[in-house]
Protein backbone atom coordinates (compact mmCIF):
# COMPACT_ATOMS: atom_id res chain seq x y z
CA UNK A 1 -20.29 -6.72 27.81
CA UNK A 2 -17.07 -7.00 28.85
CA UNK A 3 -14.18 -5.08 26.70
CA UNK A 4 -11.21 -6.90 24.69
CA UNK A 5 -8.81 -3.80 24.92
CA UNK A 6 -5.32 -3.65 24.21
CA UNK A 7 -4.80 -1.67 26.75
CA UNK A 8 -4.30 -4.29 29.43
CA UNK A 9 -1.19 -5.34 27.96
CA UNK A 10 2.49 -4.21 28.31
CA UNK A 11 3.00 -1.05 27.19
CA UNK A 12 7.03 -0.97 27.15
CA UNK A 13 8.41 -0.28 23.08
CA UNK A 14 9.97 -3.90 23.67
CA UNK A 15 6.36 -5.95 23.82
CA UNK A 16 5.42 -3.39 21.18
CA UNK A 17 7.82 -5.11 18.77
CA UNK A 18 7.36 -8.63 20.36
CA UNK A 19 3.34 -8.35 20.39
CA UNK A 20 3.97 -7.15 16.10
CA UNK A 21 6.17 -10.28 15.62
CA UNK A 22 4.07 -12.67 17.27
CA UNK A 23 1.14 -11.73 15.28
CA UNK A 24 2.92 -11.13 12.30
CA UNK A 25 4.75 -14.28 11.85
CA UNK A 26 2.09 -16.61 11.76
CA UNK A 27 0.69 -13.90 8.83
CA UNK A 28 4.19 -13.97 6.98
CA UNK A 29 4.21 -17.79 6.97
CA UNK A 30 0.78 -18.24 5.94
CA UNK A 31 1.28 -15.51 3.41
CA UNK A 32 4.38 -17.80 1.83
CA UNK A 33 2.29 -20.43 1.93
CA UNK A 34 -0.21 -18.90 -0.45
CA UNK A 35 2.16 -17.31 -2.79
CA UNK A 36 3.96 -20.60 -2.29
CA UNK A 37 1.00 -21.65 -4.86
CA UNK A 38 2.77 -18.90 -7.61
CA UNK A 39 5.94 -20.39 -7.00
CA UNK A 40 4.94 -23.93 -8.02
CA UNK A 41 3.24 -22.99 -11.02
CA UNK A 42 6.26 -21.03 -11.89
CA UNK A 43 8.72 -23.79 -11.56
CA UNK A 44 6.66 -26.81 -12.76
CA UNK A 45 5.67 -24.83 -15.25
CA UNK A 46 8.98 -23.78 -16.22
CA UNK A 47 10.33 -27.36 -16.40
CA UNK A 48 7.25 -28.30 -18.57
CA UNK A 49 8.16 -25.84 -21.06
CA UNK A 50 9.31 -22.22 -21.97
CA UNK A 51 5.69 -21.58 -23.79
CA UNK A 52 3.61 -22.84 -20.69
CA UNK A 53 5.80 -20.64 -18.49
CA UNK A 54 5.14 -17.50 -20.87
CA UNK A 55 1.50 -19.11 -20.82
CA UNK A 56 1.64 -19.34 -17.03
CA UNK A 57 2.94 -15.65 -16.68
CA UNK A 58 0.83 -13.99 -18.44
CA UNK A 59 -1.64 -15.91 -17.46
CA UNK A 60 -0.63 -15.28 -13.85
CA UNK A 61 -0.02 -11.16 -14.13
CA UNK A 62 -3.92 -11.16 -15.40
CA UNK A 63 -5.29 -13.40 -12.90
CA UNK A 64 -3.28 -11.30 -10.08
CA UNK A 65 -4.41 -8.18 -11.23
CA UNK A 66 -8.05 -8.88 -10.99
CA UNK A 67 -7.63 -11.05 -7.76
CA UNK A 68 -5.47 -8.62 -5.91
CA UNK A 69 -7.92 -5.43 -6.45
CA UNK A 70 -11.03 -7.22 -5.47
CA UNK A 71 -8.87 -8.66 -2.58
CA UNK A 72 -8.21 -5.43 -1.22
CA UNK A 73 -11.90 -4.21 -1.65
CA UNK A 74 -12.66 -7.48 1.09
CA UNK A 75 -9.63 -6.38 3.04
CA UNK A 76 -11.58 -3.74 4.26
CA UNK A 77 -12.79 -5.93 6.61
CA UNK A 78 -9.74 -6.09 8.65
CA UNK A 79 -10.04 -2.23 10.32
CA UNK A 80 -13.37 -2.41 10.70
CA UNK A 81 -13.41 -5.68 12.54
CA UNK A 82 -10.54 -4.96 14.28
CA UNK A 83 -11.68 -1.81 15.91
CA UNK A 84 -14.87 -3.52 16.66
CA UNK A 85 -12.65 -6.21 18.54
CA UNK A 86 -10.41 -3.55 20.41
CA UNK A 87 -13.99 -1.88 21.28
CA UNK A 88 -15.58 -5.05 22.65
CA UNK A 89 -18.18 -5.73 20.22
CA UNK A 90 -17.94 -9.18 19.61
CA UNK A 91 -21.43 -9.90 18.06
CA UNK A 92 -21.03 -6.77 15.85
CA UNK A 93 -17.68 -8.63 14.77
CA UNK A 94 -19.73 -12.07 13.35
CA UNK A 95 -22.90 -9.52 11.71
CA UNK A 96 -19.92 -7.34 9.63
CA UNK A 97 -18.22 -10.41 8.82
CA UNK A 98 -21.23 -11.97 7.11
CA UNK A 99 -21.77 -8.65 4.65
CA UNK A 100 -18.47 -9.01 3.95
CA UNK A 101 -19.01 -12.51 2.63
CA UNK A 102 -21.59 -11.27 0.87
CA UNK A 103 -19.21 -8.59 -0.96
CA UNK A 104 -17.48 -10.99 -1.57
CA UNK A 105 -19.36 -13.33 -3.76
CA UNK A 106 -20.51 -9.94 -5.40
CA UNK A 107 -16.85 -8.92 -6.47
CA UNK A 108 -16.48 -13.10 -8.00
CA UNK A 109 -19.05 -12.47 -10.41
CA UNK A 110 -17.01 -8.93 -11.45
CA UNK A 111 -13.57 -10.43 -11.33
CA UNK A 112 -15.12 -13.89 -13.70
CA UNK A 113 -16.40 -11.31 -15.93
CA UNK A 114 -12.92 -9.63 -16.52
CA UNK A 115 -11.29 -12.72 -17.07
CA UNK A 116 -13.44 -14.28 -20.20
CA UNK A 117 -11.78 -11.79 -22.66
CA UNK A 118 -8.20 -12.51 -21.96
CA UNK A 119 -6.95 -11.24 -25.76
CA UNK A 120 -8.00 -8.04 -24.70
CA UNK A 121 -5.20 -8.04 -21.93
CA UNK A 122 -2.78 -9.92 -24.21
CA UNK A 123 -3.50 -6.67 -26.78
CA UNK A 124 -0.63 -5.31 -24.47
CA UNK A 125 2.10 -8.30 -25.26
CA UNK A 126 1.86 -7.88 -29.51
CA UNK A 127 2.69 -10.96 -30.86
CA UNK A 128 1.99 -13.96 -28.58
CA UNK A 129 2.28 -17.46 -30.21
CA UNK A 130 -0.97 -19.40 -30.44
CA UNK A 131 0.04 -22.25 -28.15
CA UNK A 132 0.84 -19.53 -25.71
CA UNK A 133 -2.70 -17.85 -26.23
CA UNK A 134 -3.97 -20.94 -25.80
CA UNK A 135 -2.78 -21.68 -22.71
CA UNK A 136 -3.70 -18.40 -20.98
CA UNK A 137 -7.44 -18.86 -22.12
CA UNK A 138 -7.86 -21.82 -20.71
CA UNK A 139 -5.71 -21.16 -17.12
CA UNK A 140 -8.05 -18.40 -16.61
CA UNK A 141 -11.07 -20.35 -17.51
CA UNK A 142 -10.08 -22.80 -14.56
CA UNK A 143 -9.76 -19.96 -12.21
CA UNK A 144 -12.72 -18.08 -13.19
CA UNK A 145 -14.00 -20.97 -10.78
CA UNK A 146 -11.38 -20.65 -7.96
CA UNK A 147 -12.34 -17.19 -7.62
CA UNK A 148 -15.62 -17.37 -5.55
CA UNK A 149 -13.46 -19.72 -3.06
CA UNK A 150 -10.61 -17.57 -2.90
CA UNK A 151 -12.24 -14.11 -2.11
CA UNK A 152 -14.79 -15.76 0.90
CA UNK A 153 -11.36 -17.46 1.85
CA UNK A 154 -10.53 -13.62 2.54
CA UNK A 155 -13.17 -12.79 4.65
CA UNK A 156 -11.87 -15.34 6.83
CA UNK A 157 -8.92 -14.86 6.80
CA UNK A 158 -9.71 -10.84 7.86
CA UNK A 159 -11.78 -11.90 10.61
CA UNK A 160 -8.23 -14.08 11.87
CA UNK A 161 -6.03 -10.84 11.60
CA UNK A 162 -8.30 -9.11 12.93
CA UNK A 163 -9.36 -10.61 16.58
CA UNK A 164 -5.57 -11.34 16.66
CA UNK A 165 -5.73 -15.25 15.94
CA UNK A 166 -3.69 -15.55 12.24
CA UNK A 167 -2.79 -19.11 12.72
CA UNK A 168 -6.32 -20.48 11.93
CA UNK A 169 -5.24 -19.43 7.96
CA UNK A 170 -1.62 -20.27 8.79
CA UNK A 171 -2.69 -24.20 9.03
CA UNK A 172 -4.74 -24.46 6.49
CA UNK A 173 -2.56 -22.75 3.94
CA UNK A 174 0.59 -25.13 5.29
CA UNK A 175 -1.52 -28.13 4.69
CA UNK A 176 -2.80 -26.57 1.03
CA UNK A 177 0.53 -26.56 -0.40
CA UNK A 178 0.56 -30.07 -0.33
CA UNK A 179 -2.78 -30.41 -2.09
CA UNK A 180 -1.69 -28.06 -4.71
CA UNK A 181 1.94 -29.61 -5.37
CA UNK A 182 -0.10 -32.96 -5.91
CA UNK A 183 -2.70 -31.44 -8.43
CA UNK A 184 -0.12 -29.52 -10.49
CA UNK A 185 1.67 -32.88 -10.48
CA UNK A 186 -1.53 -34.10 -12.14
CA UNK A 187 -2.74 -31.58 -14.16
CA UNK A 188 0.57 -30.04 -15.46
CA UNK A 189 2.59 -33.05 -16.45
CA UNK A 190 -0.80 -35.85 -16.38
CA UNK A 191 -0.40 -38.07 -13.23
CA UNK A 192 -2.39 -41.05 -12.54
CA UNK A 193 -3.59 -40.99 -16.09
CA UNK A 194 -4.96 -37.81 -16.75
CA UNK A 195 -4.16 -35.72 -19.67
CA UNK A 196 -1.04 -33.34 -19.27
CA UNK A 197 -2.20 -30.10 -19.63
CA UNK A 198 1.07 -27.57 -18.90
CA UNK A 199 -0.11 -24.31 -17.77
CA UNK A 200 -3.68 -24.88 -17.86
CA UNK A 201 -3.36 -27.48 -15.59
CA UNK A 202 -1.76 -25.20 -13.05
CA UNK A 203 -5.16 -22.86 -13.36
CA UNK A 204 -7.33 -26.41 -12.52
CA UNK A 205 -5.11 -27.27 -9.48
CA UNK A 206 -5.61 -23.70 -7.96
CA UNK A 207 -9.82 -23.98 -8.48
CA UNK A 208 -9.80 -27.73 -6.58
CA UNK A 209 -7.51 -26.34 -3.64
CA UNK A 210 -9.14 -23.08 -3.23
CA UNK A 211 -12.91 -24.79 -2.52
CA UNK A 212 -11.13 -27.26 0.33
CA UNK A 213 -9.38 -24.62 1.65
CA UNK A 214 -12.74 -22.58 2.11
CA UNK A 215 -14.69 -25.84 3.20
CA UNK A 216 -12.11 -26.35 6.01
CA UNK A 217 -11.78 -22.24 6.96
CA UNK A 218 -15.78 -22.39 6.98
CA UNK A 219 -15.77 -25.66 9.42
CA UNK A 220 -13.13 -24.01 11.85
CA UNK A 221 -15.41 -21.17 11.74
CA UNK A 222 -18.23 -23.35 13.14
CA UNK A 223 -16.00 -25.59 15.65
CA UNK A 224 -13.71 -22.88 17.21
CA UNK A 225 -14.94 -21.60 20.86
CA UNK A 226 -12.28 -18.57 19.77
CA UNK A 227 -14.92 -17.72 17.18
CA UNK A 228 -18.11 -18.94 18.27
CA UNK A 229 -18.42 -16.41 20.71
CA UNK A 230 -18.20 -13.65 17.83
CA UNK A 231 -21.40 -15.40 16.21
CA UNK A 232 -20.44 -14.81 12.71
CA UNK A 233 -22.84 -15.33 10.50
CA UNK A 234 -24.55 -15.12 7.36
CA UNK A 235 -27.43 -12.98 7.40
CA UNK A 236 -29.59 -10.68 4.42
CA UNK A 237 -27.41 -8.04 2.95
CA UNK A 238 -27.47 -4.63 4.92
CA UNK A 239 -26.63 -1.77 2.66
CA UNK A 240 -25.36 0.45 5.72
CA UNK A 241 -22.76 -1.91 6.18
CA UNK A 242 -22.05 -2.67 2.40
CA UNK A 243 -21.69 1.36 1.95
CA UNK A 244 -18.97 1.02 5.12
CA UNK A 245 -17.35 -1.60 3.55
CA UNK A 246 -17.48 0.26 -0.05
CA UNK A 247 -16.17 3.28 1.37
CA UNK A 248 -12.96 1.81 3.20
CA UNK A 249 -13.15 -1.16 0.78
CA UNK A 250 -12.99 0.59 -3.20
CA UNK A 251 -10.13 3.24 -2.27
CA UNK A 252 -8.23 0.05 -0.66
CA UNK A 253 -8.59 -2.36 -3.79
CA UNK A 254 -7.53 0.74 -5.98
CA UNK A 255 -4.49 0.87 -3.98
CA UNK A 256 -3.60 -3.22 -3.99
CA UNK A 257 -4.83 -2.61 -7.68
CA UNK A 258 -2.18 0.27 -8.59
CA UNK A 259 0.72 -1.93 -6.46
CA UNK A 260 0.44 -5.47 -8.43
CA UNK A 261 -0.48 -3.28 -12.03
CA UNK A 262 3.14 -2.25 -12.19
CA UNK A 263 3.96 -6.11 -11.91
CA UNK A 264 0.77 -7.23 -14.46
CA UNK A 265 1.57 -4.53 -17.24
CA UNK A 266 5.01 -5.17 -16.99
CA UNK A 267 4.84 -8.81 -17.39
CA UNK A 268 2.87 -7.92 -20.79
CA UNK A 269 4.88 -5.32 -21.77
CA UNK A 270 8.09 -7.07 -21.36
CA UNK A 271 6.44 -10.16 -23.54
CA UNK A 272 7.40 -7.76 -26.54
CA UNK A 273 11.19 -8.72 -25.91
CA UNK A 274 10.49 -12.46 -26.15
CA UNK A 275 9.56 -15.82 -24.98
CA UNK A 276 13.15 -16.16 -22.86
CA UNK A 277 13.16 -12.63 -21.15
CA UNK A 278 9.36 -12.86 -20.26
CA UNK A 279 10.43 -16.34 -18.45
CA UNK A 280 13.39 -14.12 -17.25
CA UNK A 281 11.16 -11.46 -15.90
CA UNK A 282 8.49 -13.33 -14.68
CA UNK A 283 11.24 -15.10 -11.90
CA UNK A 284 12.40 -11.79 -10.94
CA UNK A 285 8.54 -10.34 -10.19
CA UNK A 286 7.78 -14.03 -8.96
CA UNK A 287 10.81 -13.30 -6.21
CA UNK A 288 9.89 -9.98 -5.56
CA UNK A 289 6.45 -11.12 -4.57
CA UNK A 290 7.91 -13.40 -2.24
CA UNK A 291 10.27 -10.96 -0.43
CA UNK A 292 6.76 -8.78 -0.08
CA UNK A 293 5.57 -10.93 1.84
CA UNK A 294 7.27 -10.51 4.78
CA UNK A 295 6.63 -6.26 4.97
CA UNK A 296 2.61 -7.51 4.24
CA UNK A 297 2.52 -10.04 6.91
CA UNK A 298 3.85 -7.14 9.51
CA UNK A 299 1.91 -4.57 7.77
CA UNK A 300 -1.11 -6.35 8.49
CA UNK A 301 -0.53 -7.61 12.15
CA UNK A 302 0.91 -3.94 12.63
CA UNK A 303 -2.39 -2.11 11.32
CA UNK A 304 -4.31 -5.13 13.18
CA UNK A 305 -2.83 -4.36 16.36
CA UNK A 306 -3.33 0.11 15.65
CA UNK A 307 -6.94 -0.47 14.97
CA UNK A 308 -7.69 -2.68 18.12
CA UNK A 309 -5.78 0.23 19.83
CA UNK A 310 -8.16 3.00 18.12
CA UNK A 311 -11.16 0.89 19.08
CA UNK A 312 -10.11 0.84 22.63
CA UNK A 313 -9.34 4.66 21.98
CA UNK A 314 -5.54 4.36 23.25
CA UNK A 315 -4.12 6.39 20.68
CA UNK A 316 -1.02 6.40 22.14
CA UNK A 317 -1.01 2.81 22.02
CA UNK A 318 -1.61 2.68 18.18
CA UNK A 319 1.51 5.49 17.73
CA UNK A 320 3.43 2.92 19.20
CA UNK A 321 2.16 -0.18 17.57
CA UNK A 322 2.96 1.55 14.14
CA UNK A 323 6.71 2.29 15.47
CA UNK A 324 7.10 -1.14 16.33
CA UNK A 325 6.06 -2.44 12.86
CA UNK A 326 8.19 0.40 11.15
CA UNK A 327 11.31 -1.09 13.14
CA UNK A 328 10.65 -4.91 12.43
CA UNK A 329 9.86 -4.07 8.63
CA UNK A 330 13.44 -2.00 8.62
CA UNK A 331 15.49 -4.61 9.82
CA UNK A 332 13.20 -7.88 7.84
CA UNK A 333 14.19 -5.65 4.53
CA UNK A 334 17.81 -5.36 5.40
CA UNK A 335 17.94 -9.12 6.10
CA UNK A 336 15.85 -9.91 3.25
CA UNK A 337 17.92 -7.94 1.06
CA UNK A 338 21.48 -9.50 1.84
CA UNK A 339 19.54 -12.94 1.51
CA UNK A 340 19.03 -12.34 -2.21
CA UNK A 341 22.37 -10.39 -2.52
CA UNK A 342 24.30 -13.51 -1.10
CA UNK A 343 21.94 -16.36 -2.63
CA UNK A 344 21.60 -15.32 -6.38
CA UNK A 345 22.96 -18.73 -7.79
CA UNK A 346 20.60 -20.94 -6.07
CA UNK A 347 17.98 -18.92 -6.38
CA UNK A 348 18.05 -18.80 -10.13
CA UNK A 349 19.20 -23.01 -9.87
CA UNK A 350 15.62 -23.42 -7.72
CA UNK A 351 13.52 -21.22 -10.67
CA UNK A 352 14.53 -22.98 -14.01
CA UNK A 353 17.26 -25.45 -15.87
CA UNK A 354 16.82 -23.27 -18.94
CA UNK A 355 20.11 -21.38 -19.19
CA UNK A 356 18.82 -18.54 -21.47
CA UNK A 357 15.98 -18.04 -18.83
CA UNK A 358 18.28 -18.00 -16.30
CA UNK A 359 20.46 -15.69 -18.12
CA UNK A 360 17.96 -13.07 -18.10
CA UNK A 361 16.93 -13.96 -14.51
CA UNK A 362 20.39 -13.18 -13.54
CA UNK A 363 20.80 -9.63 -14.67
CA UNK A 364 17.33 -8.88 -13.61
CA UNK A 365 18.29 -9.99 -9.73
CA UNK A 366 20.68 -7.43 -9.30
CA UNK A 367 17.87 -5.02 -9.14
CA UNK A 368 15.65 -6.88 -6.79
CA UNK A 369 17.58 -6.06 -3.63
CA UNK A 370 17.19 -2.13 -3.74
CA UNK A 371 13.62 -2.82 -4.81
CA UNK A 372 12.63 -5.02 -1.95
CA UNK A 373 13.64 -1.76 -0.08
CA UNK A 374 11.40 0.64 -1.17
CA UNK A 375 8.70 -1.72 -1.93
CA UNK A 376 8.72 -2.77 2.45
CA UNK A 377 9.26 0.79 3.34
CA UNK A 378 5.59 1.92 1.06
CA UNK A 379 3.79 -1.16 2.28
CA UNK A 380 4.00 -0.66 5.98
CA UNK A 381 3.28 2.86 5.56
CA UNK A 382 -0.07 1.90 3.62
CA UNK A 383 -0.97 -0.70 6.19
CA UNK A 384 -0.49 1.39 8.67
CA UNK A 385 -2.91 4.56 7.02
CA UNK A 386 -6.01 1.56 6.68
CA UNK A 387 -6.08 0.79 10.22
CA UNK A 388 -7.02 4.39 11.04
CA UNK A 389 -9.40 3.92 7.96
CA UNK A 390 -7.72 6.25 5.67
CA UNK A 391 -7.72 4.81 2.54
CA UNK A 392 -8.59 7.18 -0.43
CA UNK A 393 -5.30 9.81 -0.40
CA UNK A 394 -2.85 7.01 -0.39
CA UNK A 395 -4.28 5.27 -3.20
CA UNK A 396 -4.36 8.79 -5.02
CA UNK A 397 -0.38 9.02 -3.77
CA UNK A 398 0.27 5.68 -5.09
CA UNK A 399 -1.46 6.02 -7.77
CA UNK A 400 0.63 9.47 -8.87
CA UNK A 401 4.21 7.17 -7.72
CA UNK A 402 3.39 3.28 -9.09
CA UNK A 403 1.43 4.10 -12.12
CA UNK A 404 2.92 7.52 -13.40
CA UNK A 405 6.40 6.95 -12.30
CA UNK A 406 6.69 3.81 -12.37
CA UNK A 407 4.78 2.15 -15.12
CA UNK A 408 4.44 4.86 -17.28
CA UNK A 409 7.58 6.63 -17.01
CA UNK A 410 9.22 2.82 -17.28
CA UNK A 411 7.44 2.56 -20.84
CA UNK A 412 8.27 5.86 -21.51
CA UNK A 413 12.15 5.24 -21.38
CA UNK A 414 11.71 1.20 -21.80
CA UNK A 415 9.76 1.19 -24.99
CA UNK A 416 8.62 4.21 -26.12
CA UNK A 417 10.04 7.80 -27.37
CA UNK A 418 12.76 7.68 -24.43
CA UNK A 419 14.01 4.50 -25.12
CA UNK A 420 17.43 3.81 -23.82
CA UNK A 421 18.12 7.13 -22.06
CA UNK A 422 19.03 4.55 -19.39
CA UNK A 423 20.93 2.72 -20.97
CA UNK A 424 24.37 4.23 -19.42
CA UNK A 425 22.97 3.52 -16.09
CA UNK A 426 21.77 0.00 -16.52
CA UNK A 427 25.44 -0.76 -17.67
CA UNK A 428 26.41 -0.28 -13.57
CA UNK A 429 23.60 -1.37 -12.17
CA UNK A 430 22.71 -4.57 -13.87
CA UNK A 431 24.96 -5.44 -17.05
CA UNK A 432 23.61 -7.39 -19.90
CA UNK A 433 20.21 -7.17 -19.04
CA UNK A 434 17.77 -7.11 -21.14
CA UNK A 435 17.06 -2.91 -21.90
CA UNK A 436 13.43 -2.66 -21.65
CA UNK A 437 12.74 -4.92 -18.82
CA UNK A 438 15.41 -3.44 -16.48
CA UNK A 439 14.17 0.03 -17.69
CA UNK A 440 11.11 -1.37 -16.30
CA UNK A 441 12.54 -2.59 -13.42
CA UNK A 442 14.46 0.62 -12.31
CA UNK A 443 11.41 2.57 -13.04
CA UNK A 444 9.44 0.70 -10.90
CA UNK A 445 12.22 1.37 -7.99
CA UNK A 446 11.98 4.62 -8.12
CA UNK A 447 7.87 4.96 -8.25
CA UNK A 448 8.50 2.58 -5.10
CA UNK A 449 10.80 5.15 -3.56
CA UNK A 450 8.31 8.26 -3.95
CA UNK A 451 5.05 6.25 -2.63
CA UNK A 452 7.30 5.22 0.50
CA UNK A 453 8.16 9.00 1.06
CA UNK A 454 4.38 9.96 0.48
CA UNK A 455 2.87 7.42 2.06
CA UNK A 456 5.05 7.80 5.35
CA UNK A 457 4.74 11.92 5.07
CA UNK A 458 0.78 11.72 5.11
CA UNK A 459 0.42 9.02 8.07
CA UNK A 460 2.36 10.96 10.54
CA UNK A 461 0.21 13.58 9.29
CA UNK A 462 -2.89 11.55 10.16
CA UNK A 463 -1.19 10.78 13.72
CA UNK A 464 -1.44 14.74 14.53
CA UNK A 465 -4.50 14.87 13.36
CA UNK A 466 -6.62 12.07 15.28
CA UNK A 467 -4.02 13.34 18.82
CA UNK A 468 -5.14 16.67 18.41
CA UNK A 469 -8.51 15.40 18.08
CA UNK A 470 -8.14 13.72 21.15
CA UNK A 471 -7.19 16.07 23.41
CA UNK A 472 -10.87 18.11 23.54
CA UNK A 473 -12.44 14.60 24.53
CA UNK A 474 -9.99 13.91 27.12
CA UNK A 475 -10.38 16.88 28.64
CA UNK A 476 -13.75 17.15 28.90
CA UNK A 477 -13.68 13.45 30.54
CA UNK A 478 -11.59 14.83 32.69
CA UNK A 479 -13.76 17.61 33.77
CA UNK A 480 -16.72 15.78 34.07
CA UNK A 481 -14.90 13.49 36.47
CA UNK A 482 -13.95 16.36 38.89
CA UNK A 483 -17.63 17.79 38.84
CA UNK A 484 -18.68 14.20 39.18
């Protein structure tokens, strides 16, 4: 069989960067597309009412957490197809793709479980009005059914970053957001008749779009030449390649599980300070979301491209393809960064006509910038350590930075015994905010900042490693040539 390398391509640092961006940018929009889905909830929600949008964020920051780490359990699919691509084994590509399907209906019936007992998350928020309880039960009722959809939805799209063709989940996420504005119009505020059902009905929308979004991935799956000639298929679970896809797959969702915690327990934390900051915060970590979208999208074309490159075993290729997406993720932050620096006013005018909301939105922003920093620079770096298949040390790093830095030592000096040591800095840094959810906020900066440093330290680390490696091997090829 005939070998899909990388190595036939340009090789110049210039295509390295261009190669990243045209893989990456059909990723980022795709990616907006999807959290696109947040975004409406957020502001219909928000123009329903201030108790569904406390409803709709907590809701939201539960649902997240569960979705995210059993996402990143099926996004261990990506290096492992990848370097089956880059190695030219396309039927091996279809068989892997299949288990992970089958992982992934697996992980829905774990994630559903976790979500009928939403009081014990909301155990974190204190008081919560009934209304508001209410509403959360019942959202994550509605997407206790989305979930199967949404996690096979992942396989597919893993199989698309992988053999390098990302618009396949581009299109149909484009053409979702459509579906989704029109059911939240339904559900949320009752269109065409049907009940209005605020927050809940934001939940219901998500379940209906996230089964035709699967039943049109699945039928591309089956019409596209691209990846007919991969053969993937469904076939009897095979626990050698469940155990591959475990060991790559747990460390990886314990990572994307320690990244969006910071964002879930701070959501219920903050809830302490009130119905009007928890609207406040939940705009702020709705925008930060959105900003992280574009390091993902070139984090994952980046590690993509590096694992096709270790699968052809052109290591110095996959140096440079994690250069290149180092470079584009600098200068997408900087941009990104001056963007909400520049746009604050109709930003907050797009997120809510409440003005206390936006009050708290406001001070909250100022923060976001410097965030969106640290949180690009730590996600490339993370991306870039999975496509080499290291996955367990930077979830223990990130772990150590996100969770005891960040979330703890933010409750620490938020809420708890250290309460308002930071209160003299928050003064310059973001005036009149609100003290425990900028204490959060800052916290979560600076956990951020460490796992970037960490995470950065131990892949060049890894780089020495797998050259020095390499150099035995290619000298003995290159003895057994000359005796040849």
């Amino acid at each position: 069989m005939k070998r899909t390398t990388a190595t036939r391509k340009p090789t110049g640092f210039g295509s390295h960067v261009a190669e990243t961006l045209r893989q990456a940018w059909p990723v980022l929009v795709s990616s907006w597309a999807g959290i696109a889905f947040g975004v409406l909830d957020t502001t219909m929600a928000g123009h329903a009412s201030a108790a569904d949008l406390q409803a709709m964020s907590l809701s939201a920051s539960i649902y997240i957490t569960i979705f995210v780490g059993l996402m990143g359990v099926v996004h261990a699919l990506i290096p492992i197809l990848a370097q089956q691509y880059g190695a030219g084994r396309l039927s091996e590509v279809g068989r892997t793709w299949g288990q992970g399907v089958w992982l992934a209906l697996a992980l829905s019936v774990l994630g559903g479980a976790c979500m009928l007992f939403p009081d014990l998350w909301l155990a974190l928020s204190g008081q919560v009005e009934p209304a508001v309880r209410n509403g959360v039960a019942w959202y994550l009722r509605a997407l206790i059914v989305a979930l199967p959809a949404t996690l096979v939805f992942r396989t597919i799209y893993a199989l698309g970053a992988a053999v390098s063709r990302p618009k396949t989940v581009m299109t149909i996420n484009l053409a979702s957001i459509v579906f989704k504005f029109v059911f939240n119009w339904i559900f949320i505020f009752g269109g065409l008749g049907v009940p209005a059902l605020g927050a809940a009905g934001a939940g219901l929308s998500t379940a209906v779009v996230g089964w035709l979004c699967l039943g049109a991935g699945l039928w591309v799956l089956r019409r596209d030449p691209y990846y007919t000639r991969l053969r993937p298929r469904l076939e009897r679970p095979n626990w050698s390649v469940q155990k591959e896809l475990l060991r790559l797959g747990l460390p990886m969702g314990g990572s994307y599980l320690v990244e969006v915690c910071a964002f879930s327990f701070m959501a219920l934390l903050v809830a302490r300070e009130g119905m009007y900051v928890s609207g406040g915060h939940q705009i702020a970590a709705n925008l930060a979301a959105l900003c992280y979208m574009m390091p993902m999208a070139v984090g994952v074309a980046s590690a993509s491209l590096t694992a096709q490159a270790i699968g052809a075993q052109d290591l110095q290729r996959a140096r440079a393809m994690g250069l290149a997406g180092m470079a584009v993720v600098a200068v997408g932050a900087l941009a990104t960064a001056a963007i909400l620096i520049l746009g604050r006013p109709w930003i907050l005018e797009a997120y809510t006509d409440d003005l206390q909301v936006a009050a708290v939105a406001a001070t909250l922003l100022r923060i976001i910038p410097f965030f969106h920093l640290c949180d690009a620079a730590q996600c490339i770096g993370s991306y870039l350590l999975r496509a080499y298949k290291v996955a367990l040390v930077p979830m223990l790093l990130q772990a150590v930075a996100l969770t005891g830095i960040g979330l703890l030592g933010g409750w620490w000096l938020g809420y708890g015994p250290g309460a308002g040591t930071l209160q003299p800095l928050l003064r310059v840094l973001a005036p009149g905010a609100p003290p425990g959810a900028a204490t959060l906020w800052l916290m979560a900066l600076a956990g951020l900042g460490l796992s970037a440093a960490l995470l950065h330290g131990w892949y060049w680390h890894v780089v020495r490693v797998w050259a020095r490696r390499a150099r035995p091997r290619a000298g003995a090829s290159a003895r057994a040539a000359a005796s040849g």
